[in-house]
C-alpha atoms as a PDB file:
ATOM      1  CA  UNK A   1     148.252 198.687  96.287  1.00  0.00           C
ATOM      2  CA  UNK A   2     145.490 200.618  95.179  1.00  0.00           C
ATOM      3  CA  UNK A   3     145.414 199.555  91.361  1.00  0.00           C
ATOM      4  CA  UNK A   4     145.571 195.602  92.899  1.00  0.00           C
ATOM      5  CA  UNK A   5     142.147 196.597  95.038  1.00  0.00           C
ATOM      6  CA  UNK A   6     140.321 198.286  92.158  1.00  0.00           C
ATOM      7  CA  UNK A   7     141.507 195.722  89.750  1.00  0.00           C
ATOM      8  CA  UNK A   8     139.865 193.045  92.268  1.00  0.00           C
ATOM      9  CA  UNK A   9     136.728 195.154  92.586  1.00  0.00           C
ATOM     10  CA  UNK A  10     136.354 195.383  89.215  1.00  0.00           C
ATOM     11  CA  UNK A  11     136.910 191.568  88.628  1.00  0.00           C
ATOM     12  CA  UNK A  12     134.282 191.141  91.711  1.00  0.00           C
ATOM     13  CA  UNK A  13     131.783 193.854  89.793  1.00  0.00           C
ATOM     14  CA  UNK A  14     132.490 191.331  86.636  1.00  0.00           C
ATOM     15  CA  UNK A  15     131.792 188.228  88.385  1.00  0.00           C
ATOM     16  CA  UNK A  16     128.528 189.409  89.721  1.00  0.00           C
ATOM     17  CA  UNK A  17     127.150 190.669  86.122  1.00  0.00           C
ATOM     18  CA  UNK A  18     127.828 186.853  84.970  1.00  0.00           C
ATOM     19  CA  UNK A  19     126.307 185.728  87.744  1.00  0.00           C
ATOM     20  CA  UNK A  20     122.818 187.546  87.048  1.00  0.00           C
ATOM     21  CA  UNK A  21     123.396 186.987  83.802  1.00  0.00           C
ATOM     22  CA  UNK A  22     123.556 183.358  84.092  1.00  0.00           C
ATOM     23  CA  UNK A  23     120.562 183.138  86.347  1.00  0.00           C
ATOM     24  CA  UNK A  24     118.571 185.119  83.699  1.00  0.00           C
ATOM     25  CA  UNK A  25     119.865 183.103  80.283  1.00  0.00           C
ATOM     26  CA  UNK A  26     120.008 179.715  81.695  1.00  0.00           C
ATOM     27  CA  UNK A  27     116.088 179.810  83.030  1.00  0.00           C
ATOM     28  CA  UNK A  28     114.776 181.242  79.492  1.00  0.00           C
ATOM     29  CA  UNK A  29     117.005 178.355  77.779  1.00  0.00           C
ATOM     30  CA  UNK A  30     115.238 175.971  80.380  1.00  0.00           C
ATOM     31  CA  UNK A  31     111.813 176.993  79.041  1.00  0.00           C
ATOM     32  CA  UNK A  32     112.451 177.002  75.854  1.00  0.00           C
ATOM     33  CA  UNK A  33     113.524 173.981  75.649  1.00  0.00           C
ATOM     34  CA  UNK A  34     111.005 172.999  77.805  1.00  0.00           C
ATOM     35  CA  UNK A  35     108.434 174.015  75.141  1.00  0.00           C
ATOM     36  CA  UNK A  36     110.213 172.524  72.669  1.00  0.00           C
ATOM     37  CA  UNK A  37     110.497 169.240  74.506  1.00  0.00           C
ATOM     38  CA  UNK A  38     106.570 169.570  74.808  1.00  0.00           C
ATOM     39  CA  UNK A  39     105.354 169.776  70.874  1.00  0.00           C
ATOM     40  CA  UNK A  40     107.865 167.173  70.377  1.00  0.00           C
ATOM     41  CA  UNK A  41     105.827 164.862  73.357  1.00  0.00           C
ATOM     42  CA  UNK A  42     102.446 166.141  71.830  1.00  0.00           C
ATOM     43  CA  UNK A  43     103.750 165.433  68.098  1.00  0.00           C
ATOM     44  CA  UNK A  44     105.167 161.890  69.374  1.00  0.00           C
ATOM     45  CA  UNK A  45     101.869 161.165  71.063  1.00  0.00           C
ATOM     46  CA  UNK A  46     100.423 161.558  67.730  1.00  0.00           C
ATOM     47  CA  UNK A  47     102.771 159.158  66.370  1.00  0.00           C
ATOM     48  CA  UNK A  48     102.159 156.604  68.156  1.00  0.00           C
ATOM     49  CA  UNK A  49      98.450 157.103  68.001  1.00  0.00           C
ATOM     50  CA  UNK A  50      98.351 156.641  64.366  1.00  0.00           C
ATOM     51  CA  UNK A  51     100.708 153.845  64.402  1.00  0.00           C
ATOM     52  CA  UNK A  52      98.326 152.324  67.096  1.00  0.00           C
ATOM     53  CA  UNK A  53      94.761 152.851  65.412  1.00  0.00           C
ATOM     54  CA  UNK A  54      95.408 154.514  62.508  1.00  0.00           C
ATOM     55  CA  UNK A  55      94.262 158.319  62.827  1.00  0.00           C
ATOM     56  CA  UNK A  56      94.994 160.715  65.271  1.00  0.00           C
ATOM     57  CA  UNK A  57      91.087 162.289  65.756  1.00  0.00           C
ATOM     58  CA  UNK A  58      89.953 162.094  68.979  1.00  0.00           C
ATOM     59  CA  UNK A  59      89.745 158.616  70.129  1.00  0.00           C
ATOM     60  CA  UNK A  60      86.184 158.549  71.084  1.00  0.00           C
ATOM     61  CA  UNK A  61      85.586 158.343  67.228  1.00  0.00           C
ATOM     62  CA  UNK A  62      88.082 156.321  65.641  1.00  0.00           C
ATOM     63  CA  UNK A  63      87.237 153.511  68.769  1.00  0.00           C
ATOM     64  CA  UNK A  64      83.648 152.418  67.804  1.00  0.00           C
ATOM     65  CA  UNK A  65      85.010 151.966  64.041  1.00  0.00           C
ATOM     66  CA  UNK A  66      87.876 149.311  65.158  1.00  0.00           C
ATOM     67  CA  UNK A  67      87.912 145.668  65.864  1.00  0.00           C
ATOM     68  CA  UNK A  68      86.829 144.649  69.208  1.00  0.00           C
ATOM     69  CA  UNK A  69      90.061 142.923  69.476  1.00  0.00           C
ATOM     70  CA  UNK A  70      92.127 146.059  68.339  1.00  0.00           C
ATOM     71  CA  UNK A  71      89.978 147.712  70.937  1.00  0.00           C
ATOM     72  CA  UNK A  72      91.580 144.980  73.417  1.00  0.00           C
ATOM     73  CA  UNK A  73      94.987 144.621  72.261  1.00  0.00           C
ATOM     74  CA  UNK A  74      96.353 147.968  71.640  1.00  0.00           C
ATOM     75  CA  UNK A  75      96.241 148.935  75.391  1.00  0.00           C
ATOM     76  CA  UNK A  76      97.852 145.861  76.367  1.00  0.00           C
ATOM     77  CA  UNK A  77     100.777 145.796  73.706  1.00  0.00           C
ATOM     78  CA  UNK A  78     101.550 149.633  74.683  1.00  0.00           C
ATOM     79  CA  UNK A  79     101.453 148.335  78.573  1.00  0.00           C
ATOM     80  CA  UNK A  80     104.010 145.264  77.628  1.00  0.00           C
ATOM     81  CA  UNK A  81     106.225 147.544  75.488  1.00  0.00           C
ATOM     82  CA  UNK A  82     106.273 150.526  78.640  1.00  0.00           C
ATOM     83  CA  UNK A  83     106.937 148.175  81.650  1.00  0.00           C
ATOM     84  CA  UNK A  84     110.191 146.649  80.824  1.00  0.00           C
ATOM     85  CA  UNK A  85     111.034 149.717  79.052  1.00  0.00           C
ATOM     86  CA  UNK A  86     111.028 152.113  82.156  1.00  0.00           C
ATOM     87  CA  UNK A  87     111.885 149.270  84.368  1.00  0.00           C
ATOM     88  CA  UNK A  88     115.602 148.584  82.394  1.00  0.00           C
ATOM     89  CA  UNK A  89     116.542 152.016  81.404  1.00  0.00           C
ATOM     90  CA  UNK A  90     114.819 154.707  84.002  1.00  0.00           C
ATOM     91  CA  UNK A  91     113.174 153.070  87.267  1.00  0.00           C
ATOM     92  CA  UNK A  92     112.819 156.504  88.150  1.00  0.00           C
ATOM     93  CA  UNK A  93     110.842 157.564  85.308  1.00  0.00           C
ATOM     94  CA  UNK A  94     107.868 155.202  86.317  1.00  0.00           C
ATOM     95  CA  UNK A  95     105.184 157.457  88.096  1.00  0.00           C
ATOM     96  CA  UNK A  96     103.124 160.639  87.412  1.00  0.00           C
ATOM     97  CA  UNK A  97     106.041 162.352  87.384  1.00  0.00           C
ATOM     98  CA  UNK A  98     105.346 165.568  89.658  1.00  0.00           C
ATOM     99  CA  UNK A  99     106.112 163.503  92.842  1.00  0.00           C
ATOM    100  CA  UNK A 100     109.604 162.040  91.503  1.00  0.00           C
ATOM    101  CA  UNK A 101     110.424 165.809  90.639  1.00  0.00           C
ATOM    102  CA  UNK A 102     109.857 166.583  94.379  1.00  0.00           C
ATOM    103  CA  UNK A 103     111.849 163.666  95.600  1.00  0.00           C
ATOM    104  CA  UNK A 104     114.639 164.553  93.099  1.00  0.00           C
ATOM    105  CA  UNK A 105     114.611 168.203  94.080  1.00  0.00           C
ATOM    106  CA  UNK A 106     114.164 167.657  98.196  1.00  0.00           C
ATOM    107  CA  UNK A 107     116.608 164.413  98.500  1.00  0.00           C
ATOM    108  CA  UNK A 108     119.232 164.634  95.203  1.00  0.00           C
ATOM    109  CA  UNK A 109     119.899 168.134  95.244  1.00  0.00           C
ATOM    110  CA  UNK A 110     117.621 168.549  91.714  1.00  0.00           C
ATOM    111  CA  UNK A 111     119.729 165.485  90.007  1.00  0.00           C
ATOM    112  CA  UNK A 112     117.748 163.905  87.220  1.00  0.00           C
ATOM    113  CA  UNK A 113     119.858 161.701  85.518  1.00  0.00           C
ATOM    114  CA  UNK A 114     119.771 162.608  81.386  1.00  0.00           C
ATOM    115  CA  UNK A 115     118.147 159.654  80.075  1.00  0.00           C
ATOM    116  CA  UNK A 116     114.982 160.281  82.042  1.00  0.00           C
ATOM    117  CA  UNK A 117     113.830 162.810  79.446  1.00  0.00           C
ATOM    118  CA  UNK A 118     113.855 160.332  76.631  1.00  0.00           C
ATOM    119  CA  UNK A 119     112.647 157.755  78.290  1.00  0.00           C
ATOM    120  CA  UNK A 120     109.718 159.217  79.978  1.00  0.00           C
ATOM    121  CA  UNK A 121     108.820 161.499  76.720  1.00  0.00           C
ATOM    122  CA  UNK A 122     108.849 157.666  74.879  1.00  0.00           C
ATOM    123  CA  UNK A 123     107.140 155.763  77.867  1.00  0.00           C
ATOM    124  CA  UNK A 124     104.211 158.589  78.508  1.00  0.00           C
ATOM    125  CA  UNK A 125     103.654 159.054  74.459  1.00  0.00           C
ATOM    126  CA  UNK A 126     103.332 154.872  74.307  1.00  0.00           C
ATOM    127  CA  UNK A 127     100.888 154.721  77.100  1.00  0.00           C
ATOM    128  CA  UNK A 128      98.884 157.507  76.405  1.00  0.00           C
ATOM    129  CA  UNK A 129      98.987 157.036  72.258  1.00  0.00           C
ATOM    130  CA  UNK A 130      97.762 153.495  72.932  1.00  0.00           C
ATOM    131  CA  UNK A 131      94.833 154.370  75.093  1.00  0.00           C
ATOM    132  CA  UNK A 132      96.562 154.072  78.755  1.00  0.00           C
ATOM    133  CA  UNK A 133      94.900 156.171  81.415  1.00  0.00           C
ATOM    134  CA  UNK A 134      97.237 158.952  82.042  1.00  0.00           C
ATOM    135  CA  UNK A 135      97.928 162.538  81.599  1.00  0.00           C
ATOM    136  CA  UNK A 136     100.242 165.058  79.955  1.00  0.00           C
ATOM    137  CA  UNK A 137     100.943 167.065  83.008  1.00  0.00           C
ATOM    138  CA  UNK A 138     103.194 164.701  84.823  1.00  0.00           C
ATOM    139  CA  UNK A 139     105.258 163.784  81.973  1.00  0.00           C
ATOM    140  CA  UNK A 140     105.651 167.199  80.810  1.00  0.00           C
ATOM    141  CA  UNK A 141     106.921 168.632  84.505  1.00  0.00           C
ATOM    142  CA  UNK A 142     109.274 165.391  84.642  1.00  0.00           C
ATOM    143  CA  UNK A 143     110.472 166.408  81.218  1.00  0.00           C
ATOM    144  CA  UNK A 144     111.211 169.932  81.877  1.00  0.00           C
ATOM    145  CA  UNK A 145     112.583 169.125  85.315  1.00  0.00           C
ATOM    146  CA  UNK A 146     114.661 167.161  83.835  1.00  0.00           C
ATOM    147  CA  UNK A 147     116.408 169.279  80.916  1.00  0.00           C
ATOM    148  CA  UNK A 148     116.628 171.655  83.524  1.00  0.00           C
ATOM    149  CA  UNK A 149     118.683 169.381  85.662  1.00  0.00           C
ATOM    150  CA  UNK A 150     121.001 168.434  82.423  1.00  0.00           C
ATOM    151  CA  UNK A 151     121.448 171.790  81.853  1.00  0.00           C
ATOM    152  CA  UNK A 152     122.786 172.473  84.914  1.00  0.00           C
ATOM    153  CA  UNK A 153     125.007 168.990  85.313  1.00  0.00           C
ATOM    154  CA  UNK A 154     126.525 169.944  81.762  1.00  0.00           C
ATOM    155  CA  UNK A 155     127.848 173.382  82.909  1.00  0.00           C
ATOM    156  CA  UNK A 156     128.582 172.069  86.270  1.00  0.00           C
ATOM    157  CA  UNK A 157     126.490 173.861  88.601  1.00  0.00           C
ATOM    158  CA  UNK A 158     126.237 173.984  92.640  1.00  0.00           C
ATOM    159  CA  UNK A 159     123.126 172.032  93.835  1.00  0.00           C
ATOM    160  CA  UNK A 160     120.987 175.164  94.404  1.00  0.00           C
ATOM    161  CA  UNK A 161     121.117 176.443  91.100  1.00  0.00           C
ATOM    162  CA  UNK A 162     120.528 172.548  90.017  1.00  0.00           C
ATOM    163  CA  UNK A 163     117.141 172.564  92.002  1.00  0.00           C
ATOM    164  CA  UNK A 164     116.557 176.329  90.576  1.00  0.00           C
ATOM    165  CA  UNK A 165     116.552 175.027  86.962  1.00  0.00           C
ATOM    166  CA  UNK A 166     114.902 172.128  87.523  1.00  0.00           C
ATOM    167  CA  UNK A 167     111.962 173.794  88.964  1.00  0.00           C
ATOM    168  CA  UNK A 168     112.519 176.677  86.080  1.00  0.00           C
ATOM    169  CA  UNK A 169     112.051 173.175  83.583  1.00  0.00           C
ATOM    170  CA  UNK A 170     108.812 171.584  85.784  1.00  0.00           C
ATOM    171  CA  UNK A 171     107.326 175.177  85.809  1.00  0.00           C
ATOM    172  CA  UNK A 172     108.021 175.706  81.797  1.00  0.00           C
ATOM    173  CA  UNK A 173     106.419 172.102  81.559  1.00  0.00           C
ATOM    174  CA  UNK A 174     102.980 173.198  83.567  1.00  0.00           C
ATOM    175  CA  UNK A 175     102.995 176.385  81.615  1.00  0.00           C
ATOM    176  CA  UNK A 176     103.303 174.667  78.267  1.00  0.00           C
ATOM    177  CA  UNK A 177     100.804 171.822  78.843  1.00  0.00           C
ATOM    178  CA  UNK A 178      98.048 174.223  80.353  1.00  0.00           C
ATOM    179  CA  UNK A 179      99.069 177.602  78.455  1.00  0.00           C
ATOM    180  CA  UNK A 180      98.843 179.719  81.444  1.00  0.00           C
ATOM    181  CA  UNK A 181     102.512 181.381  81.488  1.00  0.00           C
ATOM    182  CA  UNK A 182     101.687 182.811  85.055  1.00  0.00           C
ATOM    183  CA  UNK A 183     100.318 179.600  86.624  1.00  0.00           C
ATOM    184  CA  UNK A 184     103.299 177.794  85.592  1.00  0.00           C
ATOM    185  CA  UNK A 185     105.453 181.066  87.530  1.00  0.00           C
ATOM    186  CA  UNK A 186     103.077 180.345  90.537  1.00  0.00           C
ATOM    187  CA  UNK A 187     104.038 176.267  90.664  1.00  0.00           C
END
């Protein structure tokens, strides 16, 4: 009887050490990928701004050497391209992106389904690499938030560890965006 009763401590002792284990390794993964998912939305940004108007300097002086009518139509095309783009493959992508990470975290348990990743990295780097008025933050924190959320729906994880990594990804994505590690620990 005893030998049954220290094997189950031990196994209990085991379980526990994978446990902290997991919620050490699977946060670090988050961010990393996080970051990685970040140059890859700053290179793709780039992209498209070359594509668009054919340099990626700051804007404010490539824009006075274009066409007027590039000036005009490269906004617009990006806009016609983005709307049915988020509105057929992620609806929930459409937004700044820190408010649908809320909603996701507070009402789906931190479910973000897979393909929001893509297509908000693709939607945000078309609007903002053809002059749209947005910013990098929300993206990024909807990006994160949502490897996070993969990572955890891929190994199958309860919903609190599924909102843990999924604020672990939208905290990877402030800190990466703004470089300030602590601030992103802090959101």
């Amino acid at each position: 009887m005893n030998s049954v009763l220290e094997a189950a401590r031990r196994w209990r002792l085991s379980l526990r050490r994978i446990q902290a284990t997991k919620l050490i390794i699977l946060p670090c993964l988050t961010g990393v990928l996080t970051g990685a998912g970040t140059i890859a939305f700053v290179e793709l940004i780039n992209l498209v701004q070359w594509l668009a108007i054919g340099s990626t300097e700051w804007p404010l002086r490539v824009i006075p050497q274009l066409h007027w009518y590039r000036v005009l139509l490269v906004p617009a095309i990006g806009g016609l391209i983005v709307g049915p783009l988020v509105h057929v493959l992620a609806p929930e992508a459409a937004g700044h992106g820190v408010p649908e990470v809320i909603e996701a975290v507070i009402l789906r348990g931190g479910r973000i389904r897979r393909r929001v990743a893509t297509v908000k990295s693709l939607a945000s780097a078309l609007t903002i690499g053809t002059g749209g008025s947005v910013g990098r933050e929300g993206p990024i924190v909807q990006i994160g938030a949502a490897l996070g959320s993969t990572i955890s729906q891929l190994l199958r994880l309860p919903a609190e560890q599924t909102k843990t990594l999924a604020a672990c990804g939208a905290a990877a994505g402030i800190a990466a965006v703004f470089n300030a590690p602590i601030a992103g620990a802090f959101f």
